[in-house]
Protein backbone atom coordinates (compact mmCIF):
# COMPACT_ATOMS: atom_id res chain seq x y z
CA UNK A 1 -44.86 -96.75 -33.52
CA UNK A 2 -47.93 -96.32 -31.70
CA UNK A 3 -49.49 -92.99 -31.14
CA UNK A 4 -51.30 -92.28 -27.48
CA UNK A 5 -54.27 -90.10 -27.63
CA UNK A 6 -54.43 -87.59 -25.23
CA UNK A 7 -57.55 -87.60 -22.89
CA UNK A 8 -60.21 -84.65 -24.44
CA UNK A 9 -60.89 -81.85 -21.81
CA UNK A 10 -64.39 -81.09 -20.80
CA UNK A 11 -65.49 -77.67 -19.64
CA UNK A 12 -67.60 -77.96 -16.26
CA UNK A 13 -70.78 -76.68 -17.92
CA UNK A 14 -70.71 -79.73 -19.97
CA UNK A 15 -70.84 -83.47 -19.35
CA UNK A 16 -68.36 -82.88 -15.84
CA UNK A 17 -69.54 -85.01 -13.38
CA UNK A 18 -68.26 -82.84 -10.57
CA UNK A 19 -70.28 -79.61 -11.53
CA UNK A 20 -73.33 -80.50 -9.57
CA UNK A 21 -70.84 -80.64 -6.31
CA UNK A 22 -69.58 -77.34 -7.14
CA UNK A 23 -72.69 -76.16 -7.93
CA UNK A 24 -73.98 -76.75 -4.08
CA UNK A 25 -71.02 -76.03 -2.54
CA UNK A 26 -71.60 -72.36 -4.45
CA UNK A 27 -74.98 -72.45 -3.39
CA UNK A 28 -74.17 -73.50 0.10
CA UNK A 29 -71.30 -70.64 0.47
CA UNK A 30 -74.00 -68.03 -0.75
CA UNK A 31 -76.45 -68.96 2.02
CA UNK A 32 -73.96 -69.10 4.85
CA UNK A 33 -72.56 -65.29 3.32
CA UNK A 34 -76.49 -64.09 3.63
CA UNK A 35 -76.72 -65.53 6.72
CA UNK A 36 -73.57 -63.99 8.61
CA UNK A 37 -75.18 -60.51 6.81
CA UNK A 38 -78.58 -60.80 8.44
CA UNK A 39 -76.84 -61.57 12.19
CA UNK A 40 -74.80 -58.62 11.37
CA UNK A 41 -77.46 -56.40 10.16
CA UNK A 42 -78.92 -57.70 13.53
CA UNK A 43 -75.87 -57.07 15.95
CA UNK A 44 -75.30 -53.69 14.49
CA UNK A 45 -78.97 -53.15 15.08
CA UNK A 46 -78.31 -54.55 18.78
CA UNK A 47 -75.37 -52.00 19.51
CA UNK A 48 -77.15 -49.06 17.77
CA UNK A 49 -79.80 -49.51 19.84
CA UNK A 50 -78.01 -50.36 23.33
CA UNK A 51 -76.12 -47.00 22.42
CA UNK A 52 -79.61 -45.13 22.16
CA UNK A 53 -80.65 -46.33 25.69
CA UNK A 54 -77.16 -45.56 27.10
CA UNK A 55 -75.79 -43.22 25.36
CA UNK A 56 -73.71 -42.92 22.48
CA UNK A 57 -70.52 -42.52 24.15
CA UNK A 58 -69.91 -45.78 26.43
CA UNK A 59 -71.32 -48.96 24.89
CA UNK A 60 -70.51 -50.81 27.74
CA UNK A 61 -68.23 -50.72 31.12
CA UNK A 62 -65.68 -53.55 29.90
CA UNK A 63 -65.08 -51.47 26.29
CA UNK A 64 -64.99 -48.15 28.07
CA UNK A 65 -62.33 -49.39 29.69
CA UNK A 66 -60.12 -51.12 27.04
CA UNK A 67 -60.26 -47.07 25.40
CA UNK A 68 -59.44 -45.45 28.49
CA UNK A 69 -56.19 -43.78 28.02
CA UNK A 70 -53.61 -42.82 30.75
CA UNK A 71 -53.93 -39.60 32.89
CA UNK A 72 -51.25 -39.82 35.80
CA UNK A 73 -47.59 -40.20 34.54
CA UNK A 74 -45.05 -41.80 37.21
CA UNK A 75 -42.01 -41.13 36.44
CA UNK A 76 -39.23 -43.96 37.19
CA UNK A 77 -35.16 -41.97 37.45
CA UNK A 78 -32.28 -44.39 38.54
CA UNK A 79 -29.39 -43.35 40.91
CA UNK A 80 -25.93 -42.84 39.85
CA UNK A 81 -23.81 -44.75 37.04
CA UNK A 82 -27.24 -46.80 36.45
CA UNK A 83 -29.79 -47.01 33.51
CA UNK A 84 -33.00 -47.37 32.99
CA UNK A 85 -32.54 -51.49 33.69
CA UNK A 86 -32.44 -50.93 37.07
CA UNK A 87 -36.46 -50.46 37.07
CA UNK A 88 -36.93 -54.14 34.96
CA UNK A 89 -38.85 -55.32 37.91
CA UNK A 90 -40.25 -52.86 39.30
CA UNK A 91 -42.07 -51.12 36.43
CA UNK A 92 -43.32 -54.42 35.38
CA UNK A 93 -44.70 -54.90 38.84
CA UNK A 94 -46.19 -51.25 39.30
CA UNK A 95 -47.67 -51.64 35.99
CA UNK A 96 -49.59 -55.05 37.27
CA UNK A 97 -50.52 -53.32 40.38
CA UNK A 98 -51.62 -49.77 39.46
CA UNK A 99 -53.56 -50.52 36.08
CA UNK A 100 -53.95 -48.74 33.27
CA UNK A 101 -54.73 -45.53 34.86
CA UNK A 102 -50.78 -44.77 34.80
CA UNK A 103 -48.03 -44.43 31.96
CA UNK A 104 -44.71 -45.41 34.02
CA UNK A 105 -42.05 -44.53 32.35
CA UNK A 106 -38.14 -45.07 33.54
CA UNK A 107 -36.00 -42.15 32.46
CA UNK A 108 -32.81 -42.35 30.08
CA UNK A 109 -31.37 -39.09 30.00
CA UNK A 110 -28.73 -39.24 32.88
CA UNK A 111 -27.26 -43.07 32.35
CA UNK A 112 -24.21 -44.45 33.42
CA UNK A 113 -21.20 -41.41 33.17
CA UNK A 114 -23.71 -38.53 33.02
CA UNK A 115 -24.27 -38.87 36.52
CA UNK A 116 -21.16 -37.56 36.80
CA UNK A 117 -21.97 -34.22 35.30
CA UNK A 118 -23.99 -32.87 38.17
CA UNK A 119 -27.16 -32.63 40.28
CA UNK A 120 -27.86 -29.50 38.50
CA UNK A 121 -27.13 -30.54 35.18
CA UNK A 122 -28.79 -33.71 35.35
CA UNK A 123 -31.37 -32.07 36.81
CA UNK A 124 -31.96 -29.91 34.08
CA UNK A 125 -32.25 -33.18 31.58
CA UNK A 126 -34.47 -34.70 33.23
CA UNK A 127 -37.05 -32.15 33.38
CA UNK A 128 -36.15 -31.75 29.51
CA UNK A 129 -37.35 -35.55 29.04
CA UNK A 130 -40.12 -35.33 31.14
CA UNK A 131 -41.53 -32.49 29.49
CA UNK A 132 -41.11 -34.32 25.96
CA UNK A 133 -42.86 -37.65 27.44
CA UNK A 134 -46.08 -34.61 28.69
CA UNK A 135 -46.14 -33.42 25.36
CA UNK A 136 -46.61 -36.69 23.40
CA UNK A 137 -49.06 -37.89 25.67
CA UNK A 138 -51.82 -35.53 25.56
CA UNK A 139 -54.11 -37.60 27.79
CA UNK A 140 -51.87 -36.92 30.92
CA UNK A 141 -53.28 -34.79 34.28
CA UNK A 142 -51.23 -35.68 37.09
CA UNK A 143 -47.87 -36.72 37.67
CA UNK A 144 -45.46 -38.41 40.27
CA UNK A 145 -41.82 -39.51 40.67
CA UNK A 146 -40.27 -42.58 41.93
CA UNK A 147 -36.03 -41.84 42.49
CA UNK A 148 -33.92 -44.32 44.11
CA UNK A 149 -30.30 -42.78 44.89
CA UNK A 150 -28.77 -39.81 43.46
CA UNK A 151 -31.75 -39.59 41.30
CA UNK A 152 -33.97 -38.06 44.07
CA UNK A 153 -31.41 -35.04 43.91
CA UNK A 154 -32.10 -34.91 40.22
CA UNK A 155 -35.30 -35.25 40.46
CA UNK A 156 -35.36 -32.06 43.53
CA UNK A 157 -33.87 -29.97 41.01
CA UNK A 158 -35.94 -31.05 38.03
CA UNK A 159 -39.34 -30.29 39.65
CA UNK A 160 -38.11 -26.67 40.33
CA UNK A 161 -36.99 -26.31 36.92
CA UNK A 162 -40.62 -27.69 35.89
CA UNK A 163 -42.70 -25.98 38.56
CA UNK A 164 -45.50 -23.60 37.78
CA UNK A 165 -46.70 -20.96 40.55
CA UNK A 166 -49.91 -20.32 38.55
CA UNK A 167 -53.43 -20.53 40.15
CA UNK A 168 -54.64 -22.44 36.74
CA UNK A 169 -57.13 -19.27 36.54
CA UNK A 170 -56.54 -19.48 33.11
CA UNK A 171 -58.27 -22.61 32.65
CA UNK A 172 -61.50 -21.40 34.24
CA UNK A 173 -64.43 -19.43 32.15
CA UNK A 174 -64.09 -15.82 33.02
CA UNK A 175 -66.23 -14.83 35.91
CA UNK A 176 -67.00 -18.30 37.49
CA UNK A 177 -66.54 -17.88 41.32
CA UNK A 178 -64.88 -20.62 43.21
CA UNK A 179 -67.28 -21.07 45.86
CA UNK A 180 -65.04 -24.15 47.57
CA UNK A 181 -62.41 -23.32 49.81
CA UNK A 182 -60.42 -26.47 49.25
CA UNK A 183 -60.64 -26.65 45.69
CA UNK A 184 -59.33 -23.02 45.52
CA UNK A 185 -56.26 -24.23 48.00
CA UNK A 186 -55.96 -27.26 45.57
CA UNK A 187 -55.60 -24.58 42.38
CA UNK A 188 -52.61 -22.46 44.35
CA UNK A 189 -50.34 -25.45 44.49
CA UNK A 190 -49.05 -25.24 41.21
CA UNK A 191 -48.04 -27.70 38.78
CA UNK A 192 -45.02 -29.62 37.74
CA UNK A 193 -44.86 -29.62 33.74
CA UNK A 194 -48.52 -28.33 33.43
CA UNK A 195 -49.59 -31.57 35.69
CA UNK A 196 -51.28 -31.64 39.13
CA UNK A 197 -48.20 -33.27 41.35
CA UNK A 198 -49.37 -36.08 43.43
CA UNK A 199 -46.64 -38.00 44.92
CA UNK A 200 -42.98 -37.48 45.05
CA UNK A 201 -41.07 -41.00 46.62
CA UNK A 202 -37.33 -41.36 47.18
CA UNK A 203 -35.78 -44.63 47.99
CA UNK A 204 -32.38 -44.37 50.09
CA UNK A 205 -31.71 -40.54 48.81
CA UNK A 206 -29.01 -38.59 50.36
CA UNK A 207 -31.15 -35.67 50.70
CA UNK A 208 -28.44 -33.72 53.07
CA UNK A 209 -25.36 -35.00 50.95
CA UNK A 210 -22.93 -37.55 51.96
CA UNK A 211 -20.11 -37.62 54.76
CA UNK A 212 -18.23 -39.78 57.31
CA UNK A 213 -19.66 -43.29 58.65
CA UNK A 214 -23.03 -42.11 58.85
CA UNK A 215 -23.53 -40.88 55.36
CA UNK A 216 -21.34 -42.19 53.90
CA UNK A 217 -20.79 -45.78 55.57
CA UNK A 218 -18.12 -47.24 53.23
CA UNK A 219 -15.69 -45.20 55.01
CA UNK A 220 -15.77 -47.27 57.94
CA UNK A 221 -15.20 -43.98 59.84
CA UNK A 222 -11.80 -43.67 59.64
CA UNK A 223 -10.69 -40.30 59.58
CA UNK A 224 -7.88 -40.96 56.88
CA UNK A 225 -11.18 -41.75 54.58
CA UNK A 226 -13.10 -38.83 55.76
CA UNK A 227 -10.75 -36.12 55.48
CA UNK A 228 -9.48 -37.58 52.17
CA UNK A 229 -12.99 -37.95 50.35
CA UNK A 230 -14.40 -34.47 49.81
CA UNK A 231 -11.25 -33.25 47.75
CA UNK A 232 -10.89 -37.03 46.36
CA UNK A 233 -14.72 -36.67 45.07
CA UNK A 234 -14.82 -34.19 42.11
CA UNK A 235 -11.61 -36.37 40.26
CA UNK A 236 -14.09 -39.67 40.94
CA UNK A 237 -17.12 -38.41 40.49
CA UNK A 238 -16.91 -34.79 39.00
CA UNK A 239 -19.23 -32.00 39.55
CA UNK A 240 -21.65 -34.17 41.20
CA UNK A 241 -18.86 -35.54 43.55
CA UNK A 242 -18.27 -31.63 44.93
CA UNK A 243 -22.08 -31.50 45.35
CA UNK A 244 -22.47 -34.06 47.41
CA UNK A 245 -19.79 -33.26 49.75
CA UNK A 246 -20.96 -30.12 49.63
CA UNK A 247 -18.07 -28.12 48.63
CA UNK A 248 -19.44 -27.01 44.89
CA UNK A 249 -18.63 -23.45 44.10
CA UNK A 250 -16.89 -20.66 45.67
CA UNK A 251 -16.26 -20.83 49.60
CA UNK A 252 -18.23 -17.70 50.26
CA UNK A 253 -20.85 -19.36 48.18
CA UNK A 254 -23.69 -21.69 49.78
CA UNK A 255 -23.16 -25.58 48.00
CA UNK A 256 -25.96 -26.64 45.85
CA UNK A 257 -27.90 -28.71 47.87
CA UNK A 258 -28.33 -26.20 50.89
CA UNK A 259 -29.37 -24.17 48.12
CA UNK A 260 -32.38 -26.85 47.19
CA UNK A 261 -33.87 -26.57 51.05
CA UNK A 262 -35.22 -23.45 50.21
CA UNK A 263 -36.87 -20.85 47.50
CA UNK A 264 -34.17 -18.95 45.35
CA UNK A 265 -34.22 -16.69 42.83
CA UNK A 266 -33.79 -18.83 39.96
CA UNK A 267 -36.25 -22.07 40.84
CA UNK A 268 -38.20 -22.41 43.69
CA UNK A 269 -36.84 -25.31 45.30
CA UNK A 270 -38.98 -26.09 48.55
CA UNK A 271 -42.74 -24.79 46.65
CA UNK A 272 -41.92 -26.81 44.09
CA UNK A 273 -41.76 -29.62 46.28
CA UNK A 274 -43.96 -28.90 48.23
CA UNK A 275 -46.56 -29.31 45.89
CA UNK A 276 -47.16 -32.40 45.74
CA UNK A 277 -49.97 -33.73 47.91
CA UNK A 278 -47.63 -36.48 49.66
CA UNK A 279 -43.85 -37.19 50.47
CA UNK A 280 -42.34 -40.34 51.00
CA UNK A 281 -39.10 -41.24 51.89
CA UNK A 282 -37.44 -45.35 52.16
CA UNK A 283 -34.64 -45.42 54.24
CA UNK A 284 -32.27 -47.88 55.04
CA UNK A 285 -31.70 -48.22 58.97
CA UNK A 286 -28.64 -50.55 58.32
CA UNK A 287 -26.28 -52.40 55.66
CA UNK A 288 -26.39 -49.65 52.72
CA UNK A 289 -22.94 -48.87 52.59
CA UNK A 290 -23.56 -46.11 49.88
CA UNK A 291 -26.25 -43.61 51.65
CA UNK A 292 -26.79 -43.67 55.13
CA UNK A 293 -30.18 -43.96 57.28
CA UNK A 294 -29.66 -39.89 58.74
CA UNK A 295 -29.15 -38.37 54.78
CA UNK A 296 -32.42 -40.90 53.35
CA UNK A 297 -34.68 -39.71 55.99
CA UNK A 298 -33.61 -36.32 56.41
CA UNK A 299 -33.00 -37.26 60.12
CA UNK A 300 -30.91 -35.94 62.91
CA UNK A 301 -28.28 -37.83 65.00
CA UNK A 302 -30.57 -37.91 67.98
CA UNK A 303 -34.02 -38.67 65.73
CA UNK A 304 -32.73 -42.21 65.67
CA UNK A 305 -34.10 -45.07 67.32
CA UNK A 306 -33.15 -48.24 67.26
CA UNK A 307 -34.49 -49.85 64.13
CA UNK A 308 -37.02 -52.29 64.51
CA UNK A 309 -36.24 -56.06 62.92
CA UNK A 310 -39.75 -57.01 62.49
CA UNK A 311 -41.09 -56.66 59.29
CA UNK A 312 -44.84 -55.50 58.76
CA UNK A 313 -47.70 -57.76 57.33
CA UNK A 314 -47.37 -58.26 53.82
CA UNK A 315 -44.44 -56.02 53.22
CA UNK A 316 -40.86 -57.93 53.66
CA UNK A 317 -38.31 -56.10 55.45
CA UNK A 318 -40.42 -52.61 55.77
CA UNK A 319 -40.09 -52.05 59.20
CA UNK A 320 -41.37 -49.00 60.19
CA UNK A 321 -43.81 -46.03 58.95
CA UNK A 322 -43.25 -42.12 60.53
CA UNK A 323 -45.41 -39.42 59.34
CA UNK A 324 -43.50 -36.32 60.34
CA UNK A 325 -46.03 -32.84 59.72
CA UNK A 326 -44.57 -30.27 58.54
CA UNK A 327 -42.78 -27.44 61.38
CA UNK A 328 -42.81 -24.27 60.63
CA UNK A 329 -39.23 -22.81 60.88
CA UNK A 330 -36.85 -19.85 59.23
CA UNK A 331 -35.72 -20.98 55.45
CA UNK A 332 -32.26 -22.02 55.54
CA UNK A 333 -29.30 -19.96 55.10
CA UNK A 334 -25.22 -19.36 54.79
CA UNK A 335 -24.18 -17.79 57.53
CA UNK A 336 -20.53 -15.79 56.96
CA UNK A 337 -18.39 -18.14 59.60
CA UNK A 338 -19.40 -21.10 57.26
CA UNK A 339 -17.15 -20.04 54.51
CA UNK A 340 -14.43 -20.67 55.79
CA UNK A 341 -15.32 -23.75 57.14
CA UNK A 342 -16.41 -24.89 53.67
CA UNK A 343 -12.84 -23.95 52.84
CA UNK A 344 -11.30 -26.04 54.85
CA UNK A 345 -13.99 -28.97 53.94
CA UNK A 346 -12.86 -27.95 49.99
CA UNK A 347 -9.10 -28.62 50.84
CA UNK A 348 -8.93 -31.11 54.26
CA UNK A 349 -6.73 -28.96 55.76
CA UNK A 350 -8.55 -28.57 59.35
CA UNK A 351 -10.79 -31.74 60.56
CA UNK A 352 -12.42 -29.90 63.05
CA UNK A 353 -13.16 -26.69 60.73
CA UNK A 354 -14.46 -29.79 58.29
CA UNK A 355 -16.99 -31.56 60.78
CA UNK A 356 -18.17 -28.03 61.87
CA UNK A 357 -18.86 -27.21 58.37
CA UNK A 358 -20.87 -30.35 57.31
CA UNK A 359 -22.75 -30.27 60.93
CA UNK A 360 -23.88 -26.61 60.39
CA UNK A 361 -24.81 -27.58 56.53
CA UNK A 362 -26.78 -30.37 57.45
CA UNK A 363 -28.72 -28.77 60.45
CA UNK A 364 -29.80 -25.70 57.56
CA UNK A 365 -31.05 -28.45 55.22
CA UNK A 366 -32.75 -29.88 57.88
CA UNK A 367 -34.82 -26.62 58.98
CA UNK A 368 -35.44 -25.88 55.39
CA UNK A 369 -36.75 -29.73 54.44
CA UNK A 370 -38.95 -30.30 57.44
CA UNK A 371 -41.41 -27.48 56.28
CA UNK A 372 -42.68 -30.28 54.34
CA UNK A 373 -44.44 -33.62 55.41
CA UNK A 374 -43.17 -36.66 55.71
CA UNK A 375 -43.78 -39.97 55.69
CA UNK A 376 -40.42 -41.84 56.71
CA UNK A 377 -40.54 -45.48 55.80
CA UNK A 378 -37.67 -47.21 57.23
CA UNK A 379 -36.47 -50.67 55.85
CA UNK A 380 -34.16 -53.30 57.37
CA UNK A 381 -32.87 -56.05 55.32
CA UNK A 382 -30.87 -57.74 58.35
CA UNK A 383 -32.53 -61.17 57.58
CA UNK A 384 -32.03 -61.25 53.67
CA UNK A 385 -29.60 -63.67 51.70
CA UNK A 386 -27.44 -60.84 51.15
CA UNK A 387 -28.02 -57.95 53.24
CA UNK A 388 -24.85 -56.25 52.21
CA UNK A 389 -26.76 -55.17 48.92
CA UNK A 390 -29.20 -52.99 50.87
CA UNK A 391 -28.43 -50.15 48.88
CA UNK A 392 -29.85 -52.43 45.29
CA UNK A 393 -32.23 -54.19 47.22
CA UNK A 394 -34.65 -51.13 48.20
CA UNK A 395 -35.54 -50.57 44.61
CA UNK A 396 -34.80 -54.40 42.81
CA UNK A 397 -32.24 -53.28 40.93
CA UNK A 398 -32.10 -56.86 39.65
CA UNK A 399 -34.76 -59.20 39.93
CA UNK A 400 -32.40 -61.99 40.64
CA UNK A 401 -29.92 -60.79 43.07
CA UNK A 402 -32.08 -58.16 44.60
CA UNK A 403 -35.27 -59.49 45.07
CA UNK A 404 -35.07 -59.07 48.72
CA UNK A 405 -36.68 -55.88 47.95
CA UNK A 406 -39.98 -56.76 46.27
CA UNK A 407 -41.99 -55.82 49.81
CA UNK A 408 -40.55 -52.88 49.55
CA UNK A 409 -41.98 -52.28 45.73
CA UNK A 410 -45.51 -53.73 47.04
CA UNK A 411 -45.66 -50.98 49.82
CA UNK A 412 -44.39 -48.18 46.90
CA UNK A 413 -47.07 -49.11 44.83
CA UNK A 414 -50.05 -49.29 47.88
CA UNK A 415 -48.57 -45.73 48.39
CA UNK A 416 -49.26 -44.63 45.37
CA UNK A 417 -52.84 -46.31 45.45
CA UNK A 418 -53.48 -44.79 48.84
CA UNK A 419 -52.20 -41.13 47.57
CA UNK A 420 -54.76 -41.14 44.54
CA UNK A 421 -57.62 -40.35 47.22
CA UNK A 422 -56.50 -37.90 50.15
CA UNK A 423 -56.23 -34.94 50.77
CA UNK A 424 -53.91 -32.25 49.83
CA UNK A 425 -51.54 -30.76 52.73
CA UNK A 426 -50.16 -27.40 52.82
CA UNK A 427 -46.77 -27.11 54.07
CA UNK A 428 -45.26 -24.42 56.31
CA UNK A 429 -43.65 -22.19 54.19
């Protein structure tokens, strides 16, 4: 049997003929590591010395930039049994559009059922979650709203709940004089959360409530659907159903939303609105078969025209743009024939008594809403693939059936653009 010697080791510091390679290759690694130490030595010497000369708190333009952190919040709140989905494509866009100077963020505190549970209600979550979102973002001055729907109304009664009267005197040194009239008007309009409120948008909002054909155009304006939908509303749609046919609360009592046309005792309603340096409100002229063109523009019968079918340059199916000043006029209020009127609108028992009711309710929100300005943008979606989706279109709701309304999103967010510069308008109050 024969016996195989094994091979004898040798160490690397002896006799290997691979330790001079590993010897250069350590060598070479130890130049290249002083090397990269002088550059940096150098670089750091660069920046320190850049940041002398400009000064030590911007090193340049592009990196200032990457740091900067958000300062005006826009606030995203869907319409009724929706989620926070229904702003995919339009947050996305928005985002691409108005930079990094804004945190948009879609609200998720009244999806799906808890629509149901009323304007005021809803109203009161929302300014809940928007106060939590202010709070974790420290970096935040100024703040806006974009509603589409129902979510306009909740977003009405949130801004009361989160308005502030103060004249922000407490953030100024004691005894500095404010020598500049229009900064001192700019300091009495309030804020919303402890922000300076910039722009407040609906998008097809029933802003006086919903009835018959006009408001309510799924009826078809048969009377057998009109007189049966007001009592039929609270067991579909709850609390928020009786709000919006305005027959919430007692029948001496004035509904809720007549209520949010004016200052009460508990929020003020119209200050807190107006506020905000701008109003804008998307309307759809035709085809939205869930809020009609009168309620979204806070319009009477005989304001309508005939709605234009030509779209303007660069925004699809906008059609038309309105700025309506503000008219000075007596706040709204109940007057003691309405109640029973709204008692008859709570049961159906009198048609007349109803339409009376509803056309003496909507006239009151109208003088207390048009103390504030607006800018009425009207939108027709007559030429679209599917114009019967008007009321999804206006806002995306999806990017793949309702892209028909991607002008409409543009012109939102050159509002918003536009609205960072001008002016703020007092209302007639």
């Amino acid at each position: 049997m024969t016996t195989r010697s094994r091979p004898s080791v040798l160490p690397i510091s002896s006799g290997f003929v691979g330790a001079p390679f590993f010897s250069q290759v350590s060598n070479a690694i130890s130049f290249i590591c002083a090397g990269l130490n002088i550059v940096s030595d150098d670089l750091n010497f660069r920046l320190h010395k850049m940041s002398s000369s400009r000064g030590s708190n911007i090193l340049s333009e592009d990196l200032y930039k990457l740091k900067q952190e958000p300062d005006h919040l826009l606030v995203l709140v869907h319409g009724i049994m929706a989620s926070p989905s229904d702003w995919t494509y339009a947050k996305t866009e928005l985002e691409r559009q108005l930079g990094s100077n804004f945190l948009i963020y879609a609200s998720s505190c009244n999806s799906y059922t808890k629509t149901f549970d009323g304007i005021d209600r809803s109203g009161k979550r929302l300014a809940n979650e928007v106060l939590s979102v202010v709070q974790n973002n420290g970096s935040l001055k100024r703040i806006s709203f974009l509603a589409h729907s129902l979510g306009g109304l909740f977003t009405r009664y949130a801004i009361a709940v989160l308005y502030s009267s103060d004249n922000l005197q407490e953030d100024l040194h004691e005894g500095s004089k404010i020598e500049n009239s229009k900064l001192e008007s700019s300091l009495k309009q309030g804020r919303i959360g402890g922000l300076e409120p910039i722009s407040f948008i609906t998008l097809a909002t029933p802003h006086l409530g919903v009835r018959g054909k006009k408001q309510l155009p799924f009826l078809l304006g048969l009377h057998i659907l009109e007189r049966l939908a007001p009592p039929l509303a609270p067991i579909i749609v709850r609390r928020t159903g009786r709000q919006l046919f305005l027959t919430d609360d007692k029948p001496n009592k004035p509904p809720l939303l007549l209520r949010m046309a004016s200052d009460c005792e508990d929020f003020k309603f119209i200050s807190s609105l107006a506020s905000f340096r701008n109003h804008v409100l998307y309307a759809n002229v035709s085809y939205d078969h869930m809020v009609g063109w009168r309620t979204s523009s806070i319009r009477r019968e005989t304001e309508l025209a005939k709605p234009s079918l030509r779209s303007l340059d660069g925004y699809n199916h906008v059609v038309h743009v309105e700025y309506c000043p503000p008219i000075q006029s007596e706040a709204p209020h109940f007057p003691s024939e309405a109640a029973k009127a709204k008692e008859a609108a709570q049961t159906a028992s009198n048609t007349q008594k109803t339409e009376e009711y509803y056309e003496l309710m909507e006239e009151e929100m109208i003088h207390g809403l048009q103390r504030i300005g607006w800018k009425k943008v009207d939108v027709n979606f007559h030429s679209a693939t599917w114009p019967f989706f008007a009321h999804n279109n206006i806002c995306v709701k999806n990017q793949w059936l309702y892209y028909a309304g991607a002008g409409v999103i543009a012109h939102v967010a050159d509002n918003l653009k536009e609205q960072e510069s001008r002016p703020f308008i007092v209302a007639n109050l």
